[in-house]
PDB file of N, CA and C in Angstrom:
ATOM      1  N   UNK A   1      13.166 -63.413  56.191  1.00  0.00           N
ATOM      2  CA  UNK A   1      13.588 -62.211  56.898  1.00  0.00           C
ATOM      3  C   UNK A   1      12.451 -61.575  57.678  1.00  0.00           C
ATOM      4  N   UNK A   2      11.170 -61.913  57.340  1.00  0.00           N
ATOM      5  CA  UNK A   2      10.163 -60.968  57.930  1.00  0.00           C
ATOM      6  C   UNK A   2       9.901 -61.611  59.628  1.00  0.00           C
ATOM      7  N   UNK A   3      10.293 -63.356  59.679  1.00  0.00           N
ATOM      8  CA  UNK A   3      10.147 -63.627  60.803  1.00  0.00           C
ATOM      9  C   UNK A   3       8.945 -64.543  61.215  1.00  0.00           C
ATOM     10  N   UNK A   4       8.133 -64.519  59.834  1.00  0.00           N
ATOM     11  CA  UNK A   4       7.204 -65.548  59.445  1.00  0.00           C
ATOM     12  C   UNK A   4       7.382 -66.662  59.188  1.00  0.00           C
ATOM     13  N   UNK A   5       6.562 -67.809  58.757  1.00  0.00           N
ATOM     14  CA  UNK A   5       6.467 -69.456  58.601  1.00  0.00           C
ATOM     15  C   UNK A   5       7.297 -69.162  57.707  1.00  0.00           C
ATOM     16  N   UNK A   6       8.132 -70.271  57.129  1.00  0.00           N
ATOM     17  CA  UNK A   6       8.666 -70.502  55.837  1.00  0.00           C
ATOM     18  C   UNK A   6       7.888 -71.060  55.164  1.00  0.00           C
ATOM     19  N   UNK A   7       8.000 -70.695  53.601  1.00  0.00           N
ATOM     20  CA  UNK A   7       6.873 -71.123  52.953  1.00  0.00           C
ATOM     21  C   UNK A   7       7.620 -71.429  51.278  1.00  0.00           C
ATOM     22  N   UNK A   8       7.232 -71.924  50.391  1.00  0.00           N
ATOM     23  CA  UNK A   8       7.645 -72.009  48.718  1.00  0.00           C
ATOM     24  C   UNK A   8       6.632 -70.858  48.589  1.00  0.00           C
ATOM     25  N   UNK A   9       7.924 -70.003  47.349  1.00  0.00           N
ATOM     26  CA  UNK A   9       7.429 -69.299  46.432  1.00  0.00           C
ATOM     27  C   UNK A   9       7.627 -69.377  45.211  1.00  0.00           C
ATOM     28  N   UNK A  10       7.754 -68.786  44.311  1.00  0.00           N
ATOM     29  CA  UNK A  10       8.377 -68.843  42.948  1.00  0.00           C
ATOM     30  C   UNK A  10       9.109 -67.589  42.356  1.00  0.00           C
ATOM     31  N   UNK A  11       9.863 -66.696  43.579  1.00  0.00           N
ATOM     32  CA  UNK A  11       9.766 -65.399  43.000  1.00  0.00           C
ATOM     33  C   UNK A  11      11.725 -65.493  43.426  1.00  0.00           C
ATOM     34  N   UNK A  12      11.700 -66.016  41.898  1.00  0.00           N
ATOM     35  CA  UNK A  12      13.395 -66.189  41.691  1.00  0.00           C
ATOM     36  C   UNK A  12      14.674 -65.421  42.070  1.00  0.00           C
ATOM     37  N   UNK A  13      15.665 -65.673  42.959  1.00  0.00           N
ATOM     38  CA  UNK A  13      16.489 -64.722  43.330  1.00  0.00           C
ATOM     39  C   UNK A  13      16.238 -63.879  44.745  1.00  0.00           C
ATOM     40  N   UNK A  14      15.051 -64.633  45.322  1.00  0.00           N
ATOM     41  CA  UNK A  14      14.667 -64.062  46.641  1.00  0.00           C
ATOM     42  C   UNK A  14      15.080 -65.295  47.630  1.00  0.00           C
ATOM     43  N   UNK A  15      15.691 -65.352  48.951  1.00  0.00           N
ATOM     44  CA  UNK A  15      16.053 -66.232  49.703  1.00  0.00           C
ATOM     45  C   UNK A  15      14.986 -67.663  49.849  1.00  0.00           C
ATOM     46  N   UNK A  16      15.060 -68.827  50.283  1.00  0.00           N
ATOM     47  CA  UNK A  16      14.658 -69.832  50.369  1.00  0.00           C
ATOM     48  C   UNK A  16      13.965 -70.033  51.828  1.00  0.00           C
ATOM     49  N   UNK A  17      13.456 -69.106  52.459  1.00  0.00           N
ATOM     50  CA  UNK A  17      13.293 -69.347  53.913  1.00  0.00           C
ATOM     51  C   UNK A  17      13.940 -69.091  54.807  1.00  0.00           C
ATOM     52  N   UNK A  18      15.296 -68.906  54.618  1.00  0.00           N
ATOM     53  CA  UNK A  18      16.312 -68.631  56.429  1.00  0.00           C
ATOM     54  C   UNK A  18      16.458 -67.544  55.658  1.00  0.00           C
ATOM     55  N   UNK A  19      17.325 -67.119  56.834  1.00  0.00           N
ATOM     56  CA  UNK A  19      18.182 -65.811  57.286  1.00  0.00           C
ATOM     57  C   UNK A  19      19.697 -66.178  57.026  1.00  0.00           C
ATOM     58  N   UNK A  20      20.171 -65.629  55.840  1.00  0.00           N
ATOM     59  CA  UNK A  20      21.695 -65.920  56.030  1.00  0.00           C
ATOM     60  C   UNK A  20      22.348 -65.389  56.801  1.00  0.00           C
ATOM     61  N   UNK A  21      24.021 -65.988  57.406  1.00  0.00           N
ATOM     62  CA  UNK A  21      24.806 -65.564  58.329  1.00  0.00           C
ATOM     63  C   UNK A  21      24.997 -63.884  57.993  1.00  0.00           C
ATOM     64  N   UNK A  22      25.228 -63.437  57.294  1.00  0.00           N
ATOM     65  CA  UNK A  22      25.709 -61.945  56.783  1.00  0.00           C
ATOM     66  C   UNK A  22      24.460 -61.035  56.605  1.00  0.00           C
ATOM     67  N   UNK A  23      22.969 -61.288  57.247  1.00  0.00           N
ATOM     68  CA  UNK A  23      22.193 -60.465  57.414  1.00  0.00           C
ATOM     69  C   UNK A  23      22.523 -59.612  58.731  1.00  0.00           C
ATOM     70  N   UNK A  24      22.138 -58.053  58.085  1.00  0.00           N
ATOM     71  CA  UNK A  24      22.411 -57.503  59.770  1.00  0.00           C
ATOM     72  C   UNK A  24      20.961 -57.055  59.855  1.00  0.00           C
ATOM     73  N   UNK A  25      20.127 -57.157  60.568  1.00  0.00           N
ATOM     74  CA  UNK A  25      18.592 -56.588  60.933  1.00  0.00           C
ATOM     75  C   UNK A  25      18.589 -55.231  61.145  1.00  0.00           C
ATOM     76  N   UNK A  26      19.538 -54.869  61.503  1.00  0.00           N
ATOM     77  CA  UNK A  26      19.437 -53.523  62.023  1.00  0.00           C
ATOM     78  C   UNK A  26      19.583 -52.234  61.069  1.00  0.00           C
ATOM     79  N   UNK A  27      19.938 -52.966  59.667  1.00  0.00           N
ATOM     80  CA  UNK A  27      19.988 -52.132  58.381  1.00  0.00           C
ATOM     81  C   UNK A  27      18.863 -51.696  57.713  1.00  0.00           C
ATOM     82  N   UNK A  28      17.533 -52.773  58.001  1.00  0.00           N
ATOM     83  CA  UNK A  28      16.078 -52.392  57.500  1.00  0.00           C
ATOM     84  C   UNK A  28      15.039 -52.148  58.613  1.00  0.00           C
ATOM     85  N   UNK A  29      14.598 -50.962  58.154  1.00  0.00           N
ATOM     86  CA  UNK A  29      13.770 -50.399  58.775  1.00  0.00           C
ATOM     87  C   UNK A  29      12.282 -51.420  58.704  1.00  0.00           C
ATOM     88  N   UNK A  30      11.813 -52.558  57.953  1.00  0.00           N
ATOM     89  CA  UNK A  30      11.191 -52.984  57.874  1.00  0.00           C
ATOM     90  C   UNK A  30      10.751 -53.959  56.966  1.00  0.00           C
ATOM     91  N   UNK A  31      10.434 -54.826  56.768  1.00  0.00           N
ATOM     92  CA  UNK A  31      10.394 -56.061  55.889  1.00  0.00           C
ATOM     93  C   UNK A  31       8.680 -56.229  55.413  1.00  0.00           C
ATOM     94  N   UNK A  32       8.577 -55.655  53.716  1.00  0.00           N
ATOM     95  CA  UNK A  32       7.509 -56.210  53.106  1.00  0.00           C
ATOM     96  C   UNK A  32       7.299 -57.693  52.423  1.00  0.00           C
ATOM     97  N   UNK A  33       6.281 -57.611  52.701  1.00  0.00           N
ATOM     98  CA  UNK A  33       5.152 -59.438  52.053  1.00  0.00           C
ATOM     99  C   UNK A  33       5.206 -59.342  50.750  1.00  0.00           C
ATOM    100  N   UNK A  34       5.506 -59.829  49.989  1.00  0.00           N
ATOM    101  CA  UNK A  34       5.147 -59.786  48.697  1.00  0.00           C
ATOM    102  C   UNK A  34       4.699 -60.509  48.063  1.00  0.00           C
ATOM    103  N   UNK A  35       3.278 -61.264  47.345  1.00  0.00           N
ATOM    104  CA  UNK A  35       3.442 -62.827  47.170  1.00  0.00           C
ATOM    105  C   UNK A  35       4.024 -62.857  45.843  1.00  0.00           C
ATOM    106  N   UNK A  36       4.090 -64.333  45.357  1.00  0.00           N
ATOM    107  CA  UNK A  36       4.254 -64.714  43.602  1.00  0.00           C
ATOM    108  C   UNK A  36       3.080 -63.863  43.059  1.00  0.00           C
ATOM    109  N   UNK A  37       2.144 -64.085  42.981  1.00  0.00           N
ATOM    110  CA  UNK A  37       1.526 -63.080  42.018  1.00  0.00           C
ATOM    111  C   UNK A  37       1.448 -62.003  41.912  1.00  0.00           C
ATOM    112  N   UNK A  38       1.827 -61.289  42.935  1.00  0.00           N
ATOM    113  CA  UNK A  38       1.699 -59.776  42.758  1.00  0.00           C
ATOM    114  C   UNK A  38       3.172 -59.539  42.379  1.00  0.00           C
ATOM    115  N   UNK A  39       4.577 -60.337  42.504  1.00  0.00           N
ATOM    116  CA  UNK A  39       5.481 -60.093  42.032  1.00  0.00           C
ATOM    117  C   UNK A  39       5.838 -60.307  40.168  1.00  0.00           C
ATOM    118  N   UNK A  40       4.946 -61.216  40.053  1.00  0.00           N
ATOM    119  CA  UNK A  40       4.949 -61.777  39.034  1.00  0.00           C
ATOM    120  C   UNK A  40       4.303 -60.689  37.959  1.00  0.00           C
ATOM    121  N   UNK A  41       2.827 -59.889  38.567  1.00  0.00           N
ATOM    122  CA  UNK A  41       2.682 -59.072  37.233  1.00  0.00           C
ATOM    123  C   UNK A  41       2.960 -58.508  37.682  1.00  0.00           C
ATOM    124  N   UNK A  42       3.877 -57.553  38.637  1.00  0.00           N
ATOM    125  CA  UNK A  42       4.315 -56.462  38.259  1.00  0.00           C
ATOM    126  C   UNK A  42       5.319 -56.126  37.119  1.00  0.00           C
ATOM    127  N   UNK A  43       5.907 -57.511  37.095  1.00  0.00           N
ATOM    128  CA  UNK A  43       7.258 -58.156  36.128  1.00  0.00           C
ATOM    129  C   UNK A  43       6.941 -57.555  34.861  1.00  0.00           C
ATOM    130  N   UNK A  44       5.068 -58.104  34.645  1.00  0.00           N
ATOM    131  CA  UNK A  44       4.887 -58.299  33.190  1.00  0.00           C
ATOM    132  C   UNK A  44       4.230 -56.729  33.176  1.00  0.00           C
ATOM    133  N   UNK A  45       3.776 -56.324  33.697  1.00  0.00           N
ATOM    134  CA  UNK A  45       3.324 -54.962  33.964  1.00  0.00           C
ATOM    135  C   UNK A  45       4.592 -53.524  33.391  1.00  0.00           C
ATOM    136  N   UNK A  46       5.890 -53.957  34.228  1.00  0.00           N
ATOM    137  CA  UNK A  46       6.835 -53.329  33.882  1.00  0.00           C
ATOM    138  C   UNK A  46       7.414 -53.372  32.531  1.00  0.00           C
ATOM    139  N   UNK A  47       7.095 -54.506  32.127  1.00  0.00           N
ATOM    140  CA  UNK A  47       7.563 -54.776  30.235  1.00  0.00           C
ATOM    141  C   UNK A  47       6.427 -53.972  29.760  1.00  0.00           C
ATOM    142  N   UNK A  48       5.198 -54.942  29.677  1.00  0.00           N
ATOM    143  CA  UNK A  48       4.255 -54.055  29.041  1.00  0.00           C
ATOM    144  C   UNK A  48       4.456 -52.277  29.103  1.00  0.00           C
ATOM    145  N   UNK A  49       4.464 -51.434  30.090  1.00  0.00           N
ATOM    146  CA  UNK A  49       4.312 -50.324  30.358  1.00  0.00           C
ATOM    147  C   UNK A  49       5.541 -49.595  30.113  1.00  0.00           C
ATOM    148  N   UNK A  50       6.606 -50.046  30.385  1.00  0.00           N
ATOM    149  CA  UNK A  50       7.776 -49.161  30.994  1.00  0.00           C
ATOM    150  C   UNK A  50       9.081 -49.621  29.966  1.00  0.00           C
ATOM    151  N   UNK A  51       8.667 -50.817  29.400  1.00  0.00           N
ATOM    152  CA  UNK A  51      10.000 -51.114  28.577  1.00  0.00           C
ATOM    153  C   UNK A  51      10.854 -51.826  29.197  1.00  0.00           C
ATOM    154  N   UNK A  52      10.582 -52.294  30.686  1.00  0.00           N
ATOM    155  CA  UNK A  52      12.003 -52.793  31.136  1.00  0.00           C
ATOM    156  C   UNK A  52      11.611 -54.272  32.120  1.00  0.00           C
ATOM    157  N   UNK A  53      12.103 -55.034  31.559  1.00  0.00           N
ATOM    158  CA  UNK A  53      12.720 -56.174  30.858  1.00  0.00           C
ATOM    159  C   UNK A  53      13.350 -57.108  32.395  1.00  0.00           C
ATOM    160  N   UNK A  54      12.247 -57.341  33.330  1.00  0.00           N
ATOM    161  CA  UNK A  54      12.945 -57.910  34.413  1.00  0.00           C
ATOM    162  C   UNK A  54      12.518 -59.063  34.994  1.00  0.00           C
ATOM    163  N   UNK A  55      13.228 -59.765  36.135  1.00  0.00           N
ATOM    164  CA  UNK A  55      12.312 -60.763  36.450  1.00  0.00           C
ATOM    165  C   UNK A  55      11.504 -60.497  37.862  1.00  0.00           C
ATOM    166  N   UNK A  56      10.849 -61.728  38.764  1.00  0.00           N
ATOM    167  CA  UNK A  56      10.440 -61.287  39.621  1.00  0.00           C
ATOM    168  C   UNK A  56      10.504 -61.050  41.060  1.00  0.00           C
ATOM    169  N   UNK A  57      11.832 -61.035  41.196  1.00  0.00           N
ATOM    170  CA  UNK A  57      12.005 -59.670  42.328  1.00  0.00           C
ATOM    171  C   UNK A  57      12.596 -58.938  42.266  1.00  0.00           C
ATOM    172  N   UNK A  58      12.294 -58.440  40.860  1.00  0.00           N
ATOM    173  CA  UNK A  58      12.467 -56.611  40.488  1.00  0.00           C
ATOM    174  C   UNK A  58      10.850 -56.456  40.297  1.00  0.00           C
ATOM    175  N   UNK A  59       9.829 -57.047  40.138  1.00  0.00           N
ATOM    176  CA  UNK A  59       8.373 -57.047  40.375  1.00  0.00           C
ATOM    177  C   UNK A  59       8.179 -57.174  41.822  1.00  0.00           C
ATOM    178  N   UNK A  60       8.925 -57.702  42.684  1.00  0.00           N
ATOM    179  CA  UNK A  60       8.647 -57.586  43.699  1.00  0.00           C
ATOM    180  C   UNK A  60       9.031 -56.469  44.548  1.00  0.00           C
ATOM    181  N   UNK A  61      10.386 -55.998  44.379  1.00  0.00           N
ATOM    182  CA  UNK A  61      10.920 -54.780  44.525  1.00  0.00           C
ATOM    183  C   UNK A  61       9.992 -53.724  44.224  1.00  0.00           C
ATOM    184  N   UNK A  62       9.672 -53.349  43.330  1.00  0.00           N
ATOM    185  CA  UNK A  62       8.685 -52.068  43.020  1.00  0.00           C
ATOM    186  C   UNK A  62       7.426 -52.567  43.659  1.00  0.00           C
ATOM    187  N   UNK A  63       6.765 -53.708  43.697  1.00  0.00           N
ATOM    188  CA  UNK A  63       5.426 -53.878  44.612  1.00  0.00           C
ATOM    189  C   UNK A  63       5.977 -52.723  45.610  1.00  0.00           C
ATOM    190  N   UNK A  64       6.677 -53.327  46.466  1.00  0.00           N
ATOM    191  CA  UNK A  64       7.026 -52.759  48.077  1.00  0.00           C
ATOM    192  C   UNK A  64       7.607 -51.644  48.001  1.00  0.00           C
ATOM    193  N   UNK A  65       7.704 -51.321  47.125  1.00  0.00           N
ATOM    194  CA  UNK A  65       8.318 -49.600  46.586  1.00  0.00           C
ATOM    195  C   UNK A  65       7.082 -48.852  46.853  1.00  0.00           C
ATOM    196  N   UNK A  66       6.075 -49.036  45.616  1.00  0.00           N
ATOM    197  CA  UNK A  66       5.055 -48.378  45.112  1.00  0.00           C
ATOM    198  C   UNK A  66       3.970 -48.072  46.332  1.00  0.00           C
ATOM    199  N   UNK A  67       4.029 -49.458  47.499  1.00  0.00           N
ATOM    200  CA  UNK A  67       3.407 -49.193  48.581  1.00  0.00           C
ATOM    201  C   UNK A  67       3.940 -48.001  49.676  1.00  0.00           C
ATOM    202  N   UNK A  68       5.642 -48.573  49.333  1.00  0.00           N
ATOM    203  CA  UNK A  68       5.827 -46.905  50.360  1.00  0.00           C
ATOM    204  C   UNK A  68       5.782 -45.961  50.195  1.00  0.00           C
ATOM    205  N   UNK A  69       5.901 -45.335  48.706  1.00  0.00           N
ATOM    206  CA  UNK A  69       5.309 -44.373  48.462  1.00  0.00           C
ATOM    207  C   UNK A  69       3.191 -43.636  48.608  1.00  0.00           C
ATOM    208  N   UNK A  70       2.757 -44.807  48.419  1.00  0.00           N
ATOM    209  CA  UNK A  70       1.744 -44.690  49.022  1.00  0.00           C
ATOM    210  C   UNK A  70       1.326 -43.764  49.984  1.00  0.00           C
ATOM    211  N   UNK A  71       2.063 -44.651  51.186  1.00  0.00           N
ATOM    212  CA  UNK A  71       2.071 -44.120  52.531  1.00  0.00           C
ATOM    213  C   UNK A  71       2.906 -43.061  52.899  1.00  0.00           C
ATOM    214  N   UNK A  72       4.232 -42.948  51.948  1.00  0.00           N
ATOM    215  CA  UNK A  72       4.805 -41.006  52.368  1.00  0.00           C
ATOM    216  C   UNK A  72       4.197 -40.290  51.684  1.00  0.00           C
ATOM    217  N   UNK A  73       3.601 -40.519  50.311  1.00  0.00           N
ATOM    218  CA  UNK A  73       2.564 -39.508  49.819  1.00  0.00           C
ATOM    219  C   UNK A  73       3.347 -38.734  48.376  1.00  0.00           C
ATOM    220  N   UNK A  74       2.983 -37.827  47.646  1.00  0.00           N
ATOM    221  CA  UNK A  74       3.333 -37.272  46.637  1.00  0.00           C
ATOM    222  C   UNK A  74       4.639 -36.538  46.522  1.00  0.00           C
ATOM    223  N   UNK A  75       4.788 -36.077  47.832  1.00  0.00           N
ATOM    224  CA  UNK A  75       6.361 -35.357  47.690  1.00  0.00           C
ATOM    225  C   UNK A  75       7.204 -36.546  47.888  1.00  0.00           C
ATOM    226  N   UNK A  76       7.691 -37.353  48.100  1.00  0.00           N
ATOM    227  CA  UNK A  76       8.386 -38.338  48.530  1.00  0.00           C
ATOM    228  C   UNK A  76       9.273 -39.021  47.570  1.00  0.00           C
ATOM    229  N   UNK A  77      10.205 -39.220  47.473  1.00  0.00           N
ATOM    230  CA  UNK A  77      11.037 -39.863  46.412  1.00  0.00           C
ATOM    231  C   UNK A  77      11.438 -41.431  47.093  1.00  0.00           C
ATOM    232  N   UNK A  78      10.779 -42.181  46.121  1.00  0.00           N
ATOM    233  CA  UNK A  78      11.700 -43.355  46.636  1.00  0.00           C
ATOM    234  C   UNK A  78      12.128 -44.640  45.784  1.00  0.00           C
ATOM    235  N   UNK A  79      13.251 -45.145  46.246  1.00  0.00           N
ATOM    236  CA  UNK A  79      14.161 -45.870  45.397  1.00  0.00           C
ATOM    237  C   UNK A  79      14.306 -47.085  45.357  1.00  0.00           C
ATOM    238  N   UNK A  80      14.512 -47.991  44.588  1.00  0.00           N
ATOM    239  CA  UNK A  80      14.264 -49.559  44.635  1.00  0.00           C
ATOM    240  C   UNK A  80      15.462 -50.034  43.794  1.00  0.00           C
ATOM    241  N   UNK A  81      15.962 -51.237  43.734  1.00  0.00           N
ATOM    242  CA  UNK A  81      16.758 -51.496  42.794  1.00  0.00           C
ATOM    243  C   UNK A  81      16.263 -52.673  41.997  1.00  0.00           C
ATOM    244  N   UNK A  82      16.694 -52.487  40.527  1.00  0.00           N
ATOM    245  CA  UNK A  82      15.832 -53.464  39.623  1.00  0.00           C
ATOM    246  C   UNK A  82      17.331 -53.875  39.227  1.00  0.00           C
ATOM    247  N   UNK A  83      17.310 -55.456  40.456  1.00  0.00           N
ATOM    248  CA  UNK A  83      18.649 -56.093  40.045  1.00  0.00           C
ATOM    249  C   UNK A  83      18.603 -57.348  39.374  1.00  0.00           C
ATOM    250  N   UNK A  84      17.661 -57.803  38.522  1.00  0.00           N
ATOM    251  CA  UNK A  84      18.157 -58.521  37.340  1.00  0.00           C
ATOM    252  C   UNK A  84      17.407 -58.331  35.879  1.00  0.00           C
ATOM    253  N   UNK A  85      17.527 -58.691  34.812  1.00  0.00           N
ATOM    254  CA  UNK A  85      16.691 -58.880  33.601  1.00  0.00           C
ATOM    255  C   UNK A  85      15.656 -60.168  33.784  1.00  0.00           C
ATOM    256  N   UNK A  86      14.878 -60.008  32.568  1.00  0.00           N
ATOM    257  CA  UNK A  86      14.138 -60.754  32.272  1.00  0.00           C
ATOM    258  C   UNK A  86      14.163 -62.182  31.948  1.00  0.00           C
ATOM    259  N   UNK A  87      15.751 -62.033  31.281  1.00  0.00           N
ATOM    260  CA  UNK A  87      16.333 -62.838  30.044  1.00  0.00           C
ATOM    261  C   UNK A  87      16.322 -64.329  30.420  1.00  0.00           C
ATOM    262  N   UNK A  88      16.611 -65.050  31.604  1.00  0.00           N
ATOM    263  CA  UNK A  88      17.061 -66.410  31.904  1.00  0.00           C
ATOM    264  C   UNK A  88      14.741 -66.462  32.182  1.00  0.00           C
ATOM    265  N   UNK A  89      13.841 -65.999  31.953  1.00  0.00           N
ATOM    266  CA  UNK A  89      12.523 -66.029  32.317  1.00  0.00           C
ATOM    267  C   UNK A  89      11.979 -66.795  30.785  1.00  0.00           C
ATOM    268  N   UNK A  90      12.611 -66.656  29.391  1.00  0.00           N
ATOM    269  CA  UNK A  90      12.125 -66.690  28.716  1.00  0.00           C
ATOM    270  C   UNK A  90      11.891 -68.161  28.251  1.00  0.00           C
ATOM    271  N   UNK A  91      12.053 -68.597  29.193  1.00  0.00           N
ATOM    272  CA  UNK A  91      12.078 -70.448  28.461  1.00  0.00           C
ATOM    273  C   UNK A  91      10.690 -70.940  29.213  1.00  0.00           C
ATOM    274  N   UNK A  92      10.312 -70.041  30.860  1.00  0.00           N
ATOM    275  CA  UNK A  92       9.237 -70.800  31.867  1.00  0.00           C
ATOM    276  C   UNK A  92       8.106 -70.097  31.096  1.00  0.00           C
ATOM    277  N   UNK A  93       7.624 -71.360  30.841  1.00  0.00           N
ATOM    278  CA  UNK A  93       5.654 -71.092  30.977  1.00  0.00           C
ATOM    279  C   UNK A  93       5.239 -70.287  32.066  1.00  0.00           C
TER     280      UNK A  93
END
């Protein structure tokens, strides 16, 4: 979606490289990078810390969260969705 090379990742439940037919562009204001590792501990980051139990692109989701808040600053509310569990993670090394 960002419009970059296609590339392998490992960050499960995130598209494979294209753009499916039923994307509309004009719905996001902008498309964050996220790699496997920074999606990955945020995963384990969020168990450790927070109690909740996800895989990684709900680590990737809050990466690109946590950055926009960054940049609107302390008053700013902002929202992400943590759309799967952990649970189908527990078998991969």
């Amino acid at each position: 979606l960002s419009g970059g090379a296609t590339g392998a990742h490992k960050i499960d439940g995130i598209g494979a490289g294209y753009v499916v037919p039923l994307w509309e562009k004009d719905i996001a204001d902008r498309i964050d990078l996220v790699s496997t590792e920074e999606a990955a501990t945020m995963a384990r980051r969020l168990a450790r810390e927070e109690g909740l139990f996800a895989g990684t692109s709900t680590g990737a989701n809050v990466v690109a969260a946590l950055r926009l808040a960054e940049q609107f600053g302390p008053g700013a509310t902002i929202v992400t969705v943590m759309c799967d569990t952990g649970m189908k993670y527990l078998s991969k090394h």
